[in-house]
C-alpha atoms as a PDB file:
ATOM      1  CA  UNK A   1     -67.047  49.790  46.923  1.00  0.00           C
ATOM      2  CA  UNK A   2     -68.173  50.060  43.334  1.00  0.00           C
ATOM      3  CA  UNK A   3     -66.947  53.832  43.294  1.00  0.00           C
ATOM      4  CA  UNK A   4     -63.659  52.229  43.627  1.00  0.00           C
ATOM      5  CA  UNK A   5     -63.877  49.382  41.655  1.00  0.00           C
ATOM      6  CA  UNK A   6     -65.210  52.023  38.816  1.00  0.00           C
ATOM      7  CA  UNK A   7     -61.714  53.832  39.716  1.00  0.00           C
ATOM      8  CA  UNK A   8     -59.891  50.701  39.641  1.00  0.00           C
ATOM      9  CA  UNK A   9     -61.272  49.538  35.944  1.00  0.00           C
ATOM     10  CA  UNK A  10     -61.155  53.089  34.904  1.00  0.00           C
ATOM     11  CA  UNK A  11     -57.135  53.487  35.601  1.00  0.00           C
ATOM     12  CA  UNK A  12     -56.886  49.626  33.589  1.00  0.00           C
ATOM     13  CA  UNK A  13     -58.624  51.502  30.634  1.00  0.00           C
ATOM     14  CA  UNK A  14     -56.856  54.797  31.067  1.00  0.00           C
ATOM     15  CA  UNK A  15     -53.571  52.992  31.218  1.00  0.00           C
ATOM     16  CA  UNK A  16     -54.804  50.554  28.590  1.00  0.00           C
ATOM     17  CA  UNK A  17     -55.671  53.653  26.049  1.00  0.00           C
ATOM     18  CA  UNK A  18     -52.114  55.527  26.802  1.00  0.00           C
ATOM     19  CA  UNK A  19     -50.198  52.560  25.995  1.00  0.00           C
ATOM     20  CA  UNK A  20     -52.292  52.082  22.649  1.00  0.00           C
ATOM     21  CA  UNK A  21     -51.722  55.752  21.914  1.00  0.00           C
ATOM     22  CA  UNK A  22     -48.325  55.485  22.820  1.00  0.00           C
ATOM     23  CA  UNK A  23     -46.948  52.438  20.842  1.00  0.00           C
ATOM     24  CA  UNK A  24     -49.238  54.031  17.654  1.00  0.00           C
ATOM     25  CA  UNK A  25     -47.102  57.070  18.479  1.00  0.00           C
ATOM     26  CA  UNK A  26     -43.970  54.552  18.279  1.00  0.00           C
ATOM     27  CA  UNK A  27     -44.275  52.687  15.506  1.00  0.00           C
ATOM     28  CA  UNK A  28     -45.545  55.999  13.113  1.00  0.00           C
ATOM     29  CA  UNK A  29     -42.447  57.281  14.284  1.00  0.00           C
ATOM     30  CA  UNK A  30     -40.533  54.234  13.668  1.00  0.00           C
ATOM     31  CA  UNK A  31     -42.113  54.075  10.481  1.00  0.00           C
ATOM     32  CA  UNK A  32     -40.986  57.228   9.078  1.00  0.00           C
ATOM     33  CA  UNK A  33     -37.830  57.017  10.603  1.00  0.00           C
ATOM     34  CA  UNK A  34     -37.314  54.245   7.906  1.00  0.00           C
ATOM     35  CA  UNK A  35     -38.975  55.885   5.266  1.00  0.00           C
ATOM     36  CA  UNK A  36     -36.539  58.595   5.718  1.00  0.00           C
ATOM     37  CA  UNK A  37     -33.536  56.432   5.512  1.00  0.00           C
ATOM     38  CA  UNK A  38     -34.731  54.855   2.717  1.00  0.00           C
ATOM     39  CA  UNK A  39     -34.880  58.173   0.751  1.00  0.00           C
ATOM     40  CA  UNK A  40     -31.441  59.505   2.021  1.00  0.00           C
ATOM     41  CA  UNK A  41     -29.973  56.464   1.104  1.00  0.00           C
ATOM     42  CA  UNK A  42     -31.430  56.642  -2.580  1.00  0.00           C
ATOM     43  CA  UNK A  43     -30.431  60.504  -2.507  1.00  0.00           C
ATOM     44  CA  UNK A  44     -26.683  59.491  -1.381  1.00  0.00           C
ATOM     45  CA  UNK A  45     -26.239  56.628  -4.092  1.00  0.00           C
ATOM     46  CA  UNK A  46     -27.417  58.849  -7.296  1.00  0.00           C
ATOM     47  CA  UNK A  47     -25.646  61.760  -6.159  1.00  0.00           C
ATOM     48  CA  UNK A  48     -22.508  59.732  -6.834  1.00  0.00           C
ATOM     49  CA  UNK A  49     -24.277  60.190 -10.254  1.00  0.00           C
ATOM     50  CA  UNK A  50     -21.398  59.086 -12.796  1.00  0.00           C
ATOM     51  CA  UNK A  51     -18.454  56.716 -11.304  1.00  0.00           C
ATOM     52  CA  UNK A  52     -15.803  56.660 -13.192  1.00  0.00           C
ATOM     53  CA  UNK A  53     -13.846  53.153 -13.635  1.00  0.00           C
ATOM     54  CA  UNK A  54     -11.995  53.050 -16.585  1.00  0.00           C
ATOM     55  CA  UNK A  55      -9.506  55.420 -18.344  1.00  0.00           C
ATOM     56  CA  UNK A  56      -7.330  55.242 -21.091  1.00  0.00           C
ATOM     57  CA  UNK A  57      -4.775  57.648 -22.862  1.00  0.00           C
ATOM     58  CA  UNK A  58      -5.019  57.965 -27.137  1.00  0.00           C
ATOM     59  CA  UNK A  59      -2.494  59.036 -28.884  1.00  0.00           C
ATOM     60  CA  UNK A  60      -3.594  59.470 -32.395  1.00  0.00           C
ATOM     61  CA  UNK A  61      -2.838  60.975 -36.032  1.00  0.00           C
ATOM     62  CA  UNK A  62      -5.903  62.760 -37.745  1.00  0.00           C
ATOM     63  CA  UNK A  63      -5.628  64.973 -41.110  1.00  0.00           C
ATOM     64  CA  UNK A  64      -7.709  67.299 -42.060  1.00  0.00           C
ATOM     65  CA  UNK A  65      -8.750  68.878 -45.112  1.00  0.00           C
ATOM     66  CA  UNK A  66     -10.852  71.166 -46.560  1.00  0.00           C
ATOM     67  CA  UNK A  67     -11.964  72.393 -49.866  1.00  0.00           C
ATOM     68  CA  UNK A  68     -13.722  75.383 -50.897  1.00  0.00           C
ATOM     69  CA  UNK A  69     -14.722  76.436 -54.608  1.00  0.00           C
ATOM     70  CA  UNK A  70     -15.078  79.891 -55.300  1.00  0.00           C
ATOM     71  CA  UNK A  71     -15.162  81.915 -58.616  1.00  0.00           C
ATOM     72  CA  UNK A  72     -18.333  80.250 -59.886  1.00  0.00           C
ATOM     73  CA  UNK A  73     -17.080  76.617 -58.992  1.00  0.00           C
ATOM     74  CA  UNK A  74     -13.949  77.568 -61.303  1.00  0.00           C
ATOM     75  CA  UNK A  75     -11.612  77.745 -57.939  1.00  0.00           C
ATOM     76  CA  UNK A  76     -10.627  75.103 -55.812  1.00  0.00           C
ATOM     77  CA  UNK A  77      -8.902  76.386 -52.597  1.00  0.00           C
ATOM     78  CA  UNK A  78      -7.640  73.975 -49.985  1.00  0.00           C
ATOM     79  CA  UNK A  79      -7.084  74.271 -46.322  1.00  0.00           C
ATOM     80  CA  UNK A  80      -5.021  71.454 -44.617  1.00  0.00           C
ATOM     81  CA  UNK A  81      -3.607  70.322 -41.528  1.00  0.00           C
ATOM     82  CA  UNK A  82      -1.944  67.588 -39.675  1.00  0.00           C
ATOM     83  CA  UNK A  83      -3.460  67.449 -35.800  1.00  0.00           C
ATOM     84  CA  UNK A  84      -1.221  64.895 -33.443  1.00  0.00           C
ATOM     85  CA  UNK A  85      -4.460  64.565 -30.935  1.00  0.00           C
ATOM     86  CA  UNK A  86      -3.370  63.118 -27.268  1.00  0.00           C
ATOM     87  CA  UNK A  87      -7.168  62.460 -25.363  1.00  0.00           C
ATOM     88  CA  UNK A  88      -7.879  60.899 -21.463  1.00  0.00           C
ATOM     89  CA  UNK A  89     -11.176  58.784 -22.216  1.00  0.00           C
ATOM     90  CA  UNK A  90     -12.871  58.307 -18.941  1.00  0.00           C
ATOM     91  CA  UNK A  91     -15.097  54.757 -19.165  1.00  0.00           C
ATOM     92  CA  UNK A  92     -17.406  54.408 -16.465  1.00  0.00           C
ATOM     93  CA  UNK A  93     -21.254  54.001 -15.066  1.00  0.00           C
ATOM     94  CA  UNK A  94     -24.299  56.669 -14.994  1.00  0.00           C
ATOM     95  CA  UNK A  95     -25.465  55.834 -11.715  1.00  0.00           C
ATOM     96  CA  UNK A  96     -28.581  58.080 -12.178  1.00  0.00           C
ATOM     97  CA  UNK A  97     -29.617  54.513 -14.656  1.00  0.00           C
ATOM     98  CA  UNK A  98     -29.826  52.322 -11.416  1.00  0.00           C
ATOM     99  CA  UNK A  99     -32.848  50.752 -10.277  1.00  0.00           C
ATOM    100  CA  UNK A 100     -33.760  50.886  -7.079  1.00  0.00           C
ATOM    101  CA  UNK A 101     -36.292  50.017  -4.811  1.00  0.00           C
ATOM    102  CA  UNK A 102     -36.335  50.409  -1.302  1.00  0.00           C
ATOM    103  CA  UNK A 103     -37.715  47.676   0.964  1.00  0.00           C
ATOM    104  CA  UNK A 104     -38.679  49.746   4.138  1.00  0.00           C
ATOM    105  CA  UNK A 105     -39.890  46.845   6.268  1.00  0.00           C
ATOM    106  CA  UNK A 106     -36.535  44.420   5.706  1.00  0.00           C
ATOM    107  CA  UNK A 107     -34.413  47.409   5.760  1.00  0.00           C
ATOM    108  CA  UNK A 108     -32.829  46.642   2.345  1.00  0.00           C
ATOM    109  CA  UNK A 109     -32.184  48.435  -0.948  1.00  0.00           C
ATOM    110  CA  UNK A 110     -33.100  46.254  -4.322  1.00  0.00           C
ATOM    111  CA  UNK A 111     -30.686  46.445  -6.962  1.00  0.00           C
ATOM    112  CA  UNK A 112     -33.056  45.200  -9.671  1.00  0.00           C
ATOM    113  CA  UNK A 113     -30.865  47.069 -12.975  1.00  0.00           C
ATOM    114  CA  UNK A 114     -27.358  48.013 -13.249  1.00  0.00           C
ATOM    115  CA  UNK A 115     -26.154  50.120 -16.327  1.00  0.00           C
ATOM    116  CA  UNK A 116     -24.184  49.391 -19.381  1.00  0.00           C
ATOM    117  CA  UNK A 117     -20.740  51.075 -19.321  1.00  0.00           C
ATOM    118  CA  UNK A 118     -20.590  54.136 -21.302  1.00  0.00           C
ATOM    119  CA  UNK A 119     -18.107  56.821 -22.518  1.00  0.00           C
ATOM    120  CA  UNK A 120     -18.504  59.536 -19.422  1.00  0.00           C
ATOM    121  CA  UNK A 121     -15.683  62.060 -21.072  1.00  0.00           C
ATOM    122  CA  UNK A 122     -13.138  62.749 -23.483  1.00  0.00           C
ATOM    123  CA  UNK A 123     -10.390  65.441 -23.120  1.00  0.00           C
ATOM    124  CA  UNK A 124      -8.403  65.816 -26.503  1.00  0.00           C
ATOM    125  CA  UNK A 125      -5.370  68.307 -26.516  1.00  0.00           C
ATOM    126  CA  UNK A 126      -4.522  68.946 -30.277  1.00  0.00           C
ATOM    127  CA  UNK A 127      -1.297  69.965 -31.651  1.00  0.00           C
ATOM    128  CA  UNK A 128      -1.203  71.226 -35.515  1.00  0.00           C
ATOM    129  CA  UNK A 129       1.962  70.196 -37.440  1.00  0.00           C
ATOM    130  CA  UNK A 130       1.927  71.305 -41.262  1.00  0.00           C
ATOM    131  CA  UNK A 131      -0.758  73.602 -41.369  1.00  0.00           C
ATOM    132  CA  UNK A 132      -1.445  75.007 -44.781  1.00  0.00           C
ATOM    133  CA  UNK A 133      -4.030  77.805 -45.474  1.00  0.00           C
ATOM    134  CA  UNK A 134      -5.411  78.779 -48.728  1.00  0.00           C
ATOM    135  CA  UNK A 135      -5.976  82.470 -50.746  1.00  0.00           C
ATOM    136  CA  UNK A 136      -9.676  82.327 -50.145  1.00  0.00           C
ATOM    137  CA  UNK A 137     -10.144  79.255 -47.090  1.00  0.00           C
ATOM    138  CA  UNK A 138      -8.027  79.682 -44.379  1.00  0.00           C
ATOM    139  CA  UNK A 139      -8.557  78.499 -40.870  1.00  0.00           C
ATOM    140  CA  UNK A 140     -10.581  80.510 -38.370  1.00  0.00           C
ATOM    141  CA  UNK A 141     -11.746  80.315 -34.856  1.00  0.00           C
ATOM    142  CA  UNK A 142     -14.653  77.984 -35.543  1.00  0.00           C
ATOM    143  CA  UNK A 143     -12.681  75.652 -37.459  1.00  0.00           C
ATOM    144  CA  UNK A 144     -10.777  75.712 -34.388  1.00  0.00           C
ATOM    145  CA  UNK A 145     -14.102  74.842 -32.543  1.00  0.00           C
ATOM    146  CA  UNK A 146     -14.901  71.879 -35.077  1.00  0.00           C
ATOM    147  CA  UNK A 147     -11.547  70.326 -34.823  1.00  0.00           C
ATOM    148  CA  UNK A 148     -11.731  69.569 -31.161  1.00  0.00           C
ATOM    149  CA  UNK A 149     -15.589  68.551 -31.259  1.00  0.00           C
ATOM    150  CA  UNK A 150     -13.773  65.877 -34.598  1.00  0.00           C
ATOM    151  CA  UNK A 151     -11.337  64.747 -32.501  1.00  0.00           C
ATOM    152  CA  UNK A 152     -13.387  63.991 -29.579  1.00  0.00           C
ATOM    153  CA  UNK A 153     -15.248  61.919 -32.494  1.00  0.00           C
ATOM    154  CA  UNK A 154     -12.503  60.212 -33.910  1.00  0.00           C
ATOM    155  CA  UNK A 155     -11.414  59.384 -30.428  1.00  0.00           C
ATOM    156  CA  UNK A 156     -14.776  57.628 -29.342  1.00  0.00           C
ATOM    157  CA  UNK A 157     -14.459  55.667 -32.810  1.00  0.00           C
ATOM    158  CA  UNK A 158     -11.636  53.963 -31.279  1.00  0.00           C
ATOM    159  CA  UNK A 159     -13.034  53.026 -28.050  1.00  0.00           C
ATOM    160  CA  UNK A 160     -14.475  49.958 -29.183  1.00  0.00           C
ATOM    161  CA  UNK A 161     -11.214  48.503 -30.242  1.00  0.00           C
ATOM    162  CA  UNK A 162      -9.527  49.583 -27.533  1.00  0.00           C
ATOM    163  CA  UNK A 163     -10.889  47.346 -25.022  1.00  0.00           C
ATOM    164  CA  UNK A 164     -11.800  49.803 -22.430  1.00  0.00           C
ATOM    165  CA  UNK A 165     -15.453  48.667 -22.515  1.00  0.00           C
ATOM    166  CA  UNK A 166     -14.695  45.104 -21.847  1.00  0.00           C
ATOM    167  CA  UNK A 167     -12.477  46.521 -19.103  1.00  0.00           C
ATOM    168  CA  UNK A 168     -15.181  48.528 -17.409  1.00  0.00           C
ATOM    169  CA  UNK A 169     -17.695  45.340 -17.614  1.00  0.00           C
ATOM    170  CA  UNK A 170     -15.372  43.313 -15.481  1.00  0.00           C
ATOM    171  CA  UNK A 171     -14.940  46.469 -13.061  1.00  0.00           C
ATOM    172  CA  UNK A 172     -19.048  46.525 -12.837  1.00  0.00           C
ATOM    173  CA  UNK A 173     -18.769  44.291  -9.980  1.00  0.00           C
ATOM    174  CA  UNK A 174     -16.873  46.608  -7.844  1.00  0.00           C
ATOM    175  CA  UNK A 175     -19.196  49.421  -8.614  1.00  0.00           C
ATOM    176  CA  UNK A 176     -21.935  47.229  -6.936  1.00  0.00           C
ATOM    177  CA  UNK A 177     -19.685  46.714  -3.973  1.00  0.00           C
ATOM    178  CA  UNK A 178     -19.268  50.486  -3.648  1.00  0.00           C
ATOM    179  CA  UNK A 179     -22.682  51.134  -3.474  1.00  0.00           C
ATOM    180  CA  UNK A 180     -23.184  48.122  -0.978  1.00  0.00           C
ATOM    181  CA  UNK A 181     -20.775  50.157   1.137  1.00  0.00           C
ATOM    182  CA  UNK A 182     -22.574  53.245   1.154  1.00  0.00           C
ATOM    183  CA  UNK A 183     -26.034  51.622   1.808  1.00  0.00           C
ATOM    184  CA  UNK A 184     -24.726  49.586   4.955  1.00  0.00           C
ATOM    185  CA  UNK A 185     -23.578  53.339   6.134  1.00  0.00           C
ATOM    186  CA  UNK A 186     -26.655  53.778   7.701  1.00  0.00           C
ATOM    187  CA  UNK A 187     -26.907  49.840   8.900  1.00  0.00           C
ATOM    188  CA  UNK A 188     -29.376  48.612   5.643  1.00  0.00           C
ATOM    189  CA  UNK A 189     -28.075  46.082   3.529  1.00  0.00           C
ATOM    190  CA  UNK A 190     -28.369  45.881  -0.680  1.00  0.00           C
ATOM    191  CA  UNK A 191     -29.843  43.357  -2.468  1.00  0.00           C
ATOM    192  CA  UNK A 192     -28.412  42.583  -5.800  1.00  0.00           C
ATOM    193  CA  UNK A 193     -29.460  38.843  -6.653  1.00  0.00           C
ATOM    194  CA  UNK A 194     -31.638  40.229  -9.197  1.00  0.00           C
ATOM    195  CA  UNK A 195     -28.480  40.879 -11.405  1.00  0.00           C
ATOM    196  CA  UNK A 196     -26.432  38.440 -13.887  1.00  0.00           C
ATOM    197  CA  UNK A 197     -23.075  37.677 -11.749  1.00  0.00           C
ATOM    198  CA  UNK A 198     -20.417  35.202 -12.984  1.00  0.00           C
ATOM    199  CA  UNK A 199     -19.224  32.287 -11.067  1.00  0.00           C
ATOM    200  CA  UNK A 200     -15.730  33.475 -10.808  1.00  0.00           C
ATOM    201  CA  UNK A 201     -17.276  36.546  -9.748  1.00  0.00           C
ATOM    202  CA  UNK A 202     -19.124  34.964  -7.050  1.00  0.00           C
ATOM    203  CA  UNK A 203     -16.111  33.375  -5.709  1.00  0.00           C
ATOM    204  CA  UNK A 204     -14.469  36.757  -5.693  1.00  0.00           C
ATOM    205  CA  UNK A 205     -18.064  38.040  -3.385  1.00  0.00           C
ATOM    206  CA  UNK A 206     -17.185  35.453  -1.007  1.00  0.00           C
ATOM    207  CA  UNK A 207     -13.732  35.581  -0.442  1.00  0.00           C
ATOM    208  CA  UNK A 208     -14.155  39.402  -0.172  1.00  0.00           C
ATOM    209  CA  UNK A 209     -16.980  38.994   2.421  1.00  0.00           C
ATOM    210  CA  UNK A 210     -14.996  36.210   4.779  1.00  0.00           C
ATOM    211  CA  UNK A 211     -14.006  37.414   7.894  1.00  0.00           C
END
């Protein structure tokens, strides 16, 4: 009789110990599971790495002009041109500036920091009109070279008065809906009441989230 209760309690423990081992087993596994997500989530969002909002066309009128002295400072020779420069300026958000934190217990991605906009890229295509050419200075293929790296210049001068940043400020907000898109791909959800959002802006959040 106490052989088999001995058996008995011995099968309890047994069973007991597996189902210990088992749900450690579980929940180690559950737990990197999420630690996993967490990362390829992270991975995903920065590999969007610069999102592109904004763009606007430039259509502008830039001289140049150079002078060289030669002949002991006794020569001035002068190199000119008139450069019609059309540019695409791209406006948009570094995404590789977020941060975020990933809270593996509650599933959810912390938006804690959202960039500025910033100038991502500016194509000029230049077109010379009146191009004059001294004895001594005339153009060469590294003027060439600094005339397109001048006009990409003069072109992000006039981004500030163009209004493109302003633009790309109001168009934040959907940048933080595209990433809440990609982090409820894998069924997490993003938290982003860390950041400064306007009233109207909040309106627009809840009208776009109504079923």
């Amino acid at each position: 009789m106490d052989s088999a209760i001995e058996a008995f309690l011995g099968l309890i423990l047994g069973a007991i110990l597996m189902y210990w081992l088992y749900s450690l087993f579980n929940r180690k596994k559950r737990r990197e599971l999420v630690e996993h997500q967490s990362v390829v989530i992270l991975d995903k969002i920065k590999s969007v790495c610069k999102l592109v909002s904004v763009e606007g066309d430039f259509a502008e009128i830039y001289r140049y002009e150079n002078t060289k002295e030669s002949f002991f400072n006794m020569l001035k020779d002068k190199k000119k041109a008139l450069i019609v420069i059309n540019a695409k300026a791209q406006i948009g958000y570094d995404l590789k500036k977020l941060r975020l934190e990933a809270d593996n217990e509650n599933k959810k991605i912390i938006l804690s920091e959202f960039p500025q906009p910033e100038v991502l890229s500016i194509e000029p295509d230049l077109q010379f009109y009146d191009i004059k050419s001294g004895i001594f200075n005339t153009f060469s293929p590294d003027d060439l070279t600094q005339l397109n790296q001048k006009a990409k210049e003069h072109i992000r001068e006039k981004i500030p008065e163009s209004g493109l940043i302003d633009t790309a400020k109001k168009e934040a907000l959907q940048a933080v809906l595209l990433i809440e898109k990609i982090v409820e791909t894998i069924g997490w959800k993003l938290d982003y009441s860390a950041l400064e959002i306007s009233n109207r802006e909040k309106q627009f959040i809840e009208t776009d989230t109504q079923p």
